[in-house]
Structure formats: structure tokens, C-alpha cells
C-alpha atoms as a PDB file:
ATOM      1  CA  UNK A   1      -5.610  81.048  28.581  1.00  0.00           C
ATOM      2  CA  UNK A   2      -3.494  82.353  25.658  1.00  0.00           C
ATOM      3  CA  UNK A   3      -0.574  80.434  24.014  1.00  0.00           C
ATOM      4  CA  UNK A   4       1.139  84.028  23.827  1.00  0.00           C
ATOM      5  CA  UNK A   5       2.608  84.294  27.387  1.00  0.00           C
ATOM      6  CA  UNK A   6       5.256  86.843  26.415  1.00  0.00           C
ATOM      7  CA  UNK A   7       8.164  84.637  29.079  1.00  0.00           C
ATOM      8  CA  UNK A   8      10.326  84.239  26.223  1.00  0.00           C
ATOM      9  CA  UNK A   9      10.564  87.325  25.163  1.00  0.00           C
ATOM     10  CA  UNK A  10      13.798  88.058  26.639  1.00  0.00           C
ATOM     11  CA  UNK A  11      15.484  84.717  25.002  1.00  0.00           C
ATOM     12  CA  UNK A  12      14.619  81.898  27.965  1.00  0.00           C
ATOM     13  CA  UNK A  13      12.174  79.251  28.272  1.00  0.00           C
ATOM     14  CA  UNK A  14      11.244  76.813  30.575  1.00  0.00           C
ATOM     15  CA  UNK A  15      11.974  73.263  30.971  1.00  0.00           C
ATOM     16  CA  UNK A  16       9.343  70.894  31.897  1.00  0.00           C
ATOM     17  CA  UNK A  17      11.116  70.757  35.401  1.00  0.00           C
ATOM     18  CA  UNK A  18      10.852  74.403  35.787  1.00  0.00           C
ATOM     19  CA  UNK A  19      13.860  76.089  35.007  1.00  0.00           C
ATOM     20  CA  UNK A  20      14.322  78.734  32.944  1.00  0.00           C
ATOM     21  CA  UNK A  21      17.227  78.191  30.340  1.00  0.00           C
ATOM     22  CA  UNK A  22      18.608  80.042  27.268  1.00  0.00           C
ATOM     23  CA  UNK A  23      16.402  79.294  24.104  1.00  0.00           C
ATOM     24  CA  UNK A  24      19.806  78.157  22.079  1.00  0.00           C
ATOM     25  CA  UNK A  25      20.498  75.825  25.302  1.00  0.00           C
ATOM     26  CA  UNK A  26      22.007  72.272  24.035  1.00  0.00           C
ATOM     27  CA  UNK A  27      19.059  70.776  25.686  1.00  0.00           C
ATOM     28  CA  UNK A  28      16.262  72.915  24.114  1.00  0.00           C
ATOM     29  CA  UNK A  29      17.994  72.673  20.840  1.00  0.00           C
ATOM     30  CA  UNK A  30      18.340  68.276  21.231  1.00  0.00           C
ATOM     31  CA  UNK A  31      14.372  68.494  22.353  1.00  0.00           C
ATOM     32  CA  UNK A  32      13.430  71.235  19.451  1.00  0.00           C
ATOM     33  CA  UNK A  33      14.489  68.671  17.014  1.00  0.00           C
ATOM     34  CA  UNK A  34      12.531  65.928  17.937  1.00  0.00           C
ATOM     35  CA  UNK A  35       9.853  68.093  17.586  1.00  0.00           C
ATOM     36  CA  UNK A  36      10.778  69.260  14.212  1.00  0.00           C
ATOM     37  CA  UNK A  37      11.121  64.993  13.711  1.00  0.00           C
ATOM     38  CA  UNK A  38       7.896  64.923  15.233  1.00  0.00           C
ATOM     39  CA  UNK A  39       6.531  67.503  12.688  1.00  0.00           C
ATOM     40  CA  UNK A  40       8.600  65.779   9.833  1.00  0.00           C
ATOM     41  CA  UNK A  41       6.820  62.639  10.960  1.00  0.00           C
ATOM     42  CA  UNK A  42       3.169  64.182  10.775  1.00  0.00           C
ATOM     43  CA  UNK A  43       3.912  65.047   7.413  1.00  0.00           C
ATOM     44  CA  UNK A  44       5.088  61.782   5.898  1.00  0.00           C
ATOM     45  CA  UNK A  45       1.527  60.215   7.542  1.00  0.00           C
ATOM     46  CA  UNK A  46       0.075  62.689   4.586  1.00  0.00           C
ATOM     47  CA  UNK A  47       1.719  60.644   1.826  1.00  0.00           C
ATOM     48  CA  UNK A  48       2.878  57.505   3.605  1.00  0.00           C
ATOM     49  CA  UNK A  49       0.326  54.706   1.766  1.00  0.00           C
ATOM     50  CA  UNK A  50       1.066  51.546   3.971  1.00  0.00           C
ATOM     51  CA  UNK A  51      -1.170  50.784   7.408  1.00  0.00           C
ATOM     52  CA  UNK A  52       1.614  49.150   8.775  1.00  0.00           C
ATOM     53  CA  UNK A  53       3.969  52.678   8.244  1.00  0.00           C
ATOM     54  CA  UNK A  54       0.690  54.866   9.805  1.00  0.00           C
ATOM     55  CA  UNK A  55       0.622  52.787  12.661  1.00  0.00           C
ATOM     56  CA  UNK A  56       4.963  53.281  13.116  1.00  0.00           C
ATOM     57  CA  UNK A  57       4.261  56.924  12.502  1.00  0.00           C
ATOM     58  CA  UNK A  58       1.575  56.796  14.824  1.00  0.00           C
ATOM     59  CA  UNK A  59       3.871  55.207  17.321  1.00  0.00           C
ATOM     60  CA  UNK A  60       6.924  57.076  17.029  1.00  0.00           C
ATOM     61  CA  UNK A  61       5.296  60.584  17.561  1.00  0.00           C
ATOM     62  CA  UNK A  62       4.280  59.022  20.831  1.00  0.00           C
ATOM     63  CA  UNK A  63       7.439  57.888  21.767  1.00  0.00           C
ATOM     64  CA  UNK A  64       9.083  61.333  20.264  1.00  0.00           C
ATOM     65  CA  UNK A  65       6.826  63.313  23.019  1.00  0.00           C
ATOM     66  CA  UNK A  66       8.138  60.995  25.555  1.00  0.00           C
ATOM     67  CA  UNK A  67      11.858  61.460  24.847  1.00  0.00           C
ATOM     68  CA  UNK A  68      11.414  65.529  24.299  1.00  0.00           C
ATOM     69  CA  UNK A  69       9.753  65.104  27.728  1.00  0.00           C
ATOM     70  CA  UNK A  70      12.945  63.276  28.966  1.00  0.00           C
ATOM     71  CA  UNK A  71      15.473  66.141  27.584  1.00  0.00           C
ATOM     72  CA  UNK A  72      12.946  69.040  28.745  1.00  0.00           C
ATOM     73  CA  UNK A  73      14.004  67.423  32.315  1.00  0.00           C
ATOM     74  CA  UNK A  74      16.699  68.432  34.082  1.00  0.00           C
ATOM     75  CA  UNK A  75      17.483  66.650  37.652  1.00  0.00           C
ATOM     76  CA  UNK A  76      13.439  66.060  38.008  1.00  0.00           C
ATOM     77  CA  UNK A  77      13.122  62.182  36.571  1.00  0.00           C
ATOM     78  CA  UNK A  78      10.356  61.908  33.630  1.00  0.00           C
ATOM     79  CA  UNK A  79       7.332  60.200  34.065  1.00  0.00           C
ATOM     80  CA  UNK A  80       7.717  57.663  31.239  1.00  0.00           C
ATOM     81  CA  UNK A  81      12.016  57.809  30.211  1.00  0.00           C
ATOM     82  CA  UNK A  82      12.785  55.581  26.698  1.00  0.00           C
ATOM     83  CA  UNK A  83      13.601  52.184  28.003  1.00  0.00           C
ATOM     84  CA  UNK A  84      15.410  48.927  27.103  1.00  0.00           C
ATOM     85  CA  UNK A  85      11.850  47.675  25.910  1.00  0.00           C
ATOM     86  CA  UNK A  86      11.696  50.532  23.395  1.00  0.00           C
ATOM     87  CA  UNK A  87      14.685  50.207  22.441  1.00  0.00           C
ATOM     88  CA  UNK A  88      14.019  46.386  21.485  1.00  0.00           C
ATOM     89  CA  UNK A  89      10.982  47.444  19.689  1.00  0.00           C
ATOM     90  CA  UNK A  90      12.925  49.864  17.432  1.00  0.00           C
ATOM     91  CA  UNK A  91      15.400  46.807  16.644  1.00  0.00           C
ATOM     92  CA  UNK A  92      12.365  44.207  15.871  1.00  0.00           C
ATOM     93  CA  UNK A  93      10.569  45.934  14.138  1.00  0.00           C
ATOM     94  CA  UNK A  94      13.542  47.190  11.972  1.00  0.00           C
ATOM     95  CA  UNK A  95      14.642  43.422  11.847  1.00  0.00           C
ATOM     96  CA  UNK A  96      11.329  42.342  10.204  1.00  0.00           C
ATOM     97  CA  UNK A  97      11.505  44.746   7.592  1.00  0.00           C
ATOM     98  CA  UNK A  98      14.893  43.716   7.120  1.00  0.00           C
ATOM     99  CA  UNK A  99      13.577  40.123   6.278  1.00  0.00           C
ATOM    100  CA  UNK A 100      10.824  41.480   4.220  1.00  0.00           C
ATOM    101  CA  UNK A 101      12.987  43.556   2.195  1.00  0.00           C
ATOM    102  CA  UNK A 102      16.741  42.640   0.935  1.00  0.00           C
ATOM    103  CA  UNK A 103      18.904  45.692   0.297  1.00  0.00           C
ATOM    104  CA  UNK A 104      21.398  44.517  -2.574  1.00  0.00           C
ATOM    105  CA  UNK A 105      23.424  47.795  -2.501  1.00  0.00           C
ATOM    106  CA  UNK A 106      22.690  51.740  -2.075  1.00  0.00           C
ATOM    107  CA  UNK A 107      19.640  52.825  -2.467  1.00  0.00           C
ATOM    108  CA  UNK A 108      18.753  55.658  -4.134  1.00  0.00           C
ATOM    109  CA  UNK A 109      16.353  57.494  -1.728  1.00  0.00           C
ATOM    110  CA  UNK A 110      13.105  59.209  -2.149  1.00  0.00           C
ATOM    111  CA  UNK A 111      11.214  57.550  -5.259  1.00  0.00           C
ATOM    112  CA  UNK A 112       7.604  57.858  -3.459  1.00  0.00           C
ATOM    113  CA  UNK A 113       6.162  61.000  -1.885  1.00  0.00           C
ATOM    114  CA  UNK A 114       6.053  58.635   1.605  1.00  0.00           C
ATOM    115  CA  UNK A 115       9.480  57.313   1.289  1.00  0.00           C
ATOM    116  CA  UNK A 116      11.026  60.693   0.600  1.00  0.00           C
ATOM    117  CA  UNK A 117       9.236  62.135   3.585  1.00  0.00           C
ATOM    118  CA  UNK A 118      10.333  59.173   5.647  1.00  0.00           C
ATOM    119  CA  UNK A 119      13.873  60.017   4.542  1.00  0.00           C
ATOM    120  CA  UNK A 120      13.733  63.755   5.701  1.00  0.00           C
ATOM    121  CA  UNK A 121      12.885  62.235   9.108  1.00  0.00           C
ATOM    122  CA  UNK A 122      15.839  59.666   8.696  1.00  0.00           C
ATOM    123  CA  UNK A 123      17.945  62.759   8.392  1.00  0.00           C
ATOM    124  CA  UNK A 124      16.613  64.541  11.079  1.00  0.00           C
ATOM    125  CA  UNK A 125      16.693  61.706  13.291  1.00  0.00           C
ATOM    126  CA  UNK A 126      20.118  61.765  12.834  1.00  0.00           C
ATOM    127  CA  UNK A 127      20.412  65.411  13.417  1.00  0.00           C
ATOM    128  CA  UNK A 128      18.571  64.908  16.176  1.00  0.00           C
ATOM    129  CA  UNK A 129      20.653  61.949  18.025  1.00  0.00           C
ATOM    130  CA  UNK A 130      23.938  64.711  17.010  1.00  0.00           C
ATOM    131  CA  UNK A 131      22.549  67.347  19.161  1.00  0.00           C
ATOM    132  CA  UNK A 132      21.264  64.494  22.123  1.00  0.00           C
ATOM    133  CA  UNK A 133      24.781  63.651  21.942  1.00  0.00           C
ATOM    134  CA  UNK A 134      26.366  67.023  22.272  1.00  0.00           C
ATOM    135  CA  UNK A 135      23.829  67.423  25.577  1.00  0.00           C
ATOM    136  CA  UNK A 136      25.243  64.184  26.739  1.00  0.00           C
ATOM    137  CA  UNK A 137      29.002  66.002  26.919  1.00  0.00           C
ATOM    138  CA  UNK A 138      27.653  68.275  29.660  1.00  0.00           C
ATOM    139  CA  UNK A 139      24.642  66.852  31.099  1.00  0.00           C
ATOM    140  CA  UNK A 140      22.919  63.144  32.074  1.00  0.00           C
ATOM    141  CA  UNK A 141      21.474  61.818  29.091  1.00  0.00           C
ATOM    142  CA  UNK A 142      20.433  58.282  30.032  1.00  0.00           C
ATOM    143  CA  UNK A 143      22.112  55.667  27.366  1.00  0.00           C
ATOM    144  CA  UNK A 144      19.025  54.468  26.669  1.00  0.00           C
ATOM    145  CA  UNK A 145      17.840  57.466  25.029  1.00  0.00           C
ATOM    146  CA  UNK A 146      21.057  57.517  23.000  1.00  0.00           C
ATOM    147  CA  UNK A 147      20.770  53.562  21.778  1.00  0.00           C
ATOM    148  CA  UNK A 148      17.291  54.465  20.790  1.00  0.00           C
ATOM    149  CA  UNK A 149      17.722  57.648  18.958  1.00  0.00           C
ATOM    150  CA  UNK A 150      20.257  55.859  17.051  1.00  0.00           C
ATOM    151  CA  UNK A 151      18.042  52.095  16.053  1.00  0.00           C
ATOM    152  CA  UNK A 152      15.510  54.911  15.003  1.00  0.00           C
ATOM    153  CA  UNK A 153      17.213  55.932  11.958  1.00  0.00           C
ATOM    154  CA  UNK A 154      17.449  52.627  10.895  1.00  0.00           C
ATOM    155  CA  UNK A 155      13.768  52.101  11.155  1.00  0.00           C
ATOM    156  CA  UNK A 156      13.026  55.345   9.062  1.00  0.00           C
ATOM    157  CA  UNK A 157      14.863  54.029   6.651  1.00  0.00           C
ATOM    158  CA  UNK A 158      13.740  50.773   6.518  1.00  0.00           C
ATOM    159  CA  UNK A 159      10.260  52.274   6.902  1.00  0.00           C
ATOM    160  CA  UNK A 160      10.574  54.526   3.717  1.00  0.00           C
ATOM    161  CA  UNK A 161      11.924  51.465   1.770  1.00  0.00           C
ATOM    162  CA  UNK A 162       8.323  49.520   2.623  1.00  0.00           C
ATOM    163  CA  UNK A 163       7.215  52.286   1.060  1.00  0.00           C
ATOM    164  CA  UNK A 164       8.940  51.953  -2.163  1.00  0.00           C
ATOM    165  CA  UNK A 165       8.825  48.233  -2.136  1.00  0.00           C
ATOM    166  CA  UNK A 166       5.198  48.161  -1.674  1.00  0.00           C
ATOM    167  CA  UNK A 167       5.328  50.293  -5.311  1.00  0.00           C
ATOM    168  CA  UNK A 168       7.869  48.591  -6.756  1.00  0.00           C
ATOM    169  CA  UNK A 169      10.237  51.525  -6.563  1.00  0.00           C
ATOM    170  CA  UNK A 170      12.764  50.339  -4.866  1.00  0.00           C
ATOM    171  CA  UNK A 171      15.839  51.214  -6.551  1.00  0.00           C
ATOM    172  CA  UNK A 172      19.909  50.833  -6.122  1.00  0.00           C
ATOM    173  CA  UNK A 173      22.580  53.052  -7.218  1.00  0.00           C
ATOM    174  CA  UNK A 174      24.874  51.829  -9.708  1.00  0.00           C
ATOM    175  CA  UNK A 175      27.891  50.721  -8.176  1.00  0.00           C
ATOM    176  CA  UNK A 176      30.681  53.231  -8.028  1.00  0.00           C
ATOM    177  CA  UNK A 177      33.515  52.967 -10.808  1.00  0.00           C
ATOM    178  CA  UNK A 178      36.975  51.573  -9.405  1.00  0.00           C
ATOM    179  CA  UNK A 179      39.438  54.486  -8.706  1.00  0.00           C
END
């Protein structure tokens, strides 16, 4: 079987429920970007240097398919939706790096090739939880999915400052001059 079926030719593609939707549909274009996250993500394993950030990476893509799998299905309940329990995750494992890491101010992003990566997918993850909440304006998106999108910028960032620390990179902006 080829991967070229010619069905979106004309502009449609199908949902993993089985209809066939516009390929600029809100939906397609909140799942398409947790793919591109996704993608983001299997780049940033390439330079990331800590276990403990390969095993997140690892983690996330997994959870990524399972939320893309979520928005690719409309009124046909996914196998596996986000939960509560992933959302807690997210938050723990955020928290600990919080611990392990005090932020004294701004930081300047990027000063490793795996924390620069890991901030690309910050931003995208943001992107991303924008166009999950434009879909949620005219269709179900469960809250759960929202909450989670949105702890999983925090843990990209967080993630990409493990990085740094782990190099002694980590760096602040200077403080901004009074106006």
C-alpha cells in the first residue's frame, strides 16, 4: 500500500472518525501543530544531553499522538483522551524542576543546542494550545485537553532550563531600566 492515495487532492482529508473535512479546518490545523510539536520535539532529542529530558521527550511525543488522536475525532470518543492524571503529571514533573532550579528573573533563552530546541517547542506548544482554543469556540474540546496543552509549556520551558543548568548556562536578562 502506497502513502500517495491521491484523497486530498481536491483540498479534504479525513479525520480519524471518518469524515472528510477541509485541509485548513480549525481542527486539522489545532492537530497539524502538535505534529509539527511532535516533529519539533524529535529534533530537540538530537541535541537534548540529559536522560531525564530524553525520557520527557520520549513521553510527550506519546502523549502528543494521543491528543492529535483526540482533535482528529469528531463525535466518535478517542480511545485514550488526555486526562486529569496527565494533566497532574505535566504539573509534577514541572514542580520538581521548579525545586531543582530557581529562576531569579528572565531568562534569556536558547544558550544550548537542547535548550534552544526545547524553546522552539515551548513556542509551538503555545501556538498549538492558540489554535486548540480557537477549535474549542466551535466544537467540543474536552477541558482537559486545554489545562494540559497549557501546563505543557511550562514543562518545555522548565525542561530547556535543565538543560542549561546542567551546563551552567543558565542565564538572566538584565533587569529592564525604570521608564
Amino acid at each position: 500500500m502506497s502513502i500517495v492515495t491521491k484523497t486530498g487532492d481536491g483540498g479534504l482529508t479525513s479525520l480519524w472518525s471518518g469524515e472528510r473535512v477541509r485541509k485548513d479546518d480549525p481542527r486539522v490545523e489545532a492537530y497539524g501543530t502538535l505534529d509539527e510539536l511532535s516533529s519539533q520535539l524529535g529534533l530537540a532529542r538530537h541535541s537534548a544531553r540529559l536522560a531525564s529530558t530524553l525520557d520527557a521527550i520520549d513521553a510527550l511525543q506519546r502523549d502528543l499522538v494521543r491528543a492529535g488522536g483526540e482533535l482528529a475525532s469528531r463525535g466518535k470518543p478517542f480511545v485514550v483522551p488526555i486526562s486529569g492524571e496527565d494533566i497532574d503529571a505535566v504539573t509534577a514533573a514541572t514542580r520538581l524542576l521548579e525545586e531543582k532550579i530557581p529562576l531569579t528573573g528572565f531568562v534569556l533563552p536558547g544558550m544550548t543546542p537542547g535548550s534552544a530546541s526545547l524553546d522552539v517547542a515551548r513556542a509551538v506548544a503555545r501556538r498549538a494550545e492558540r489554535r486548540v482554543l480557537s477549535l474549542a469556540r466551535e466544537a467540543d474540546v474536552s477541558v482537559e485537553l486545554r489545562v494540559w496543552l497549557n501546563r505543557l509549556s511550562d514543562w518545555l520551558f522548565m525542561l530547556a532550563r535543565a538543560e542549561e543548568a546542567a551546563e551552567g548556562k543558565l542565564r538572566f536578562a538584565p533587569p529592564a531600566a525604570p521608564g
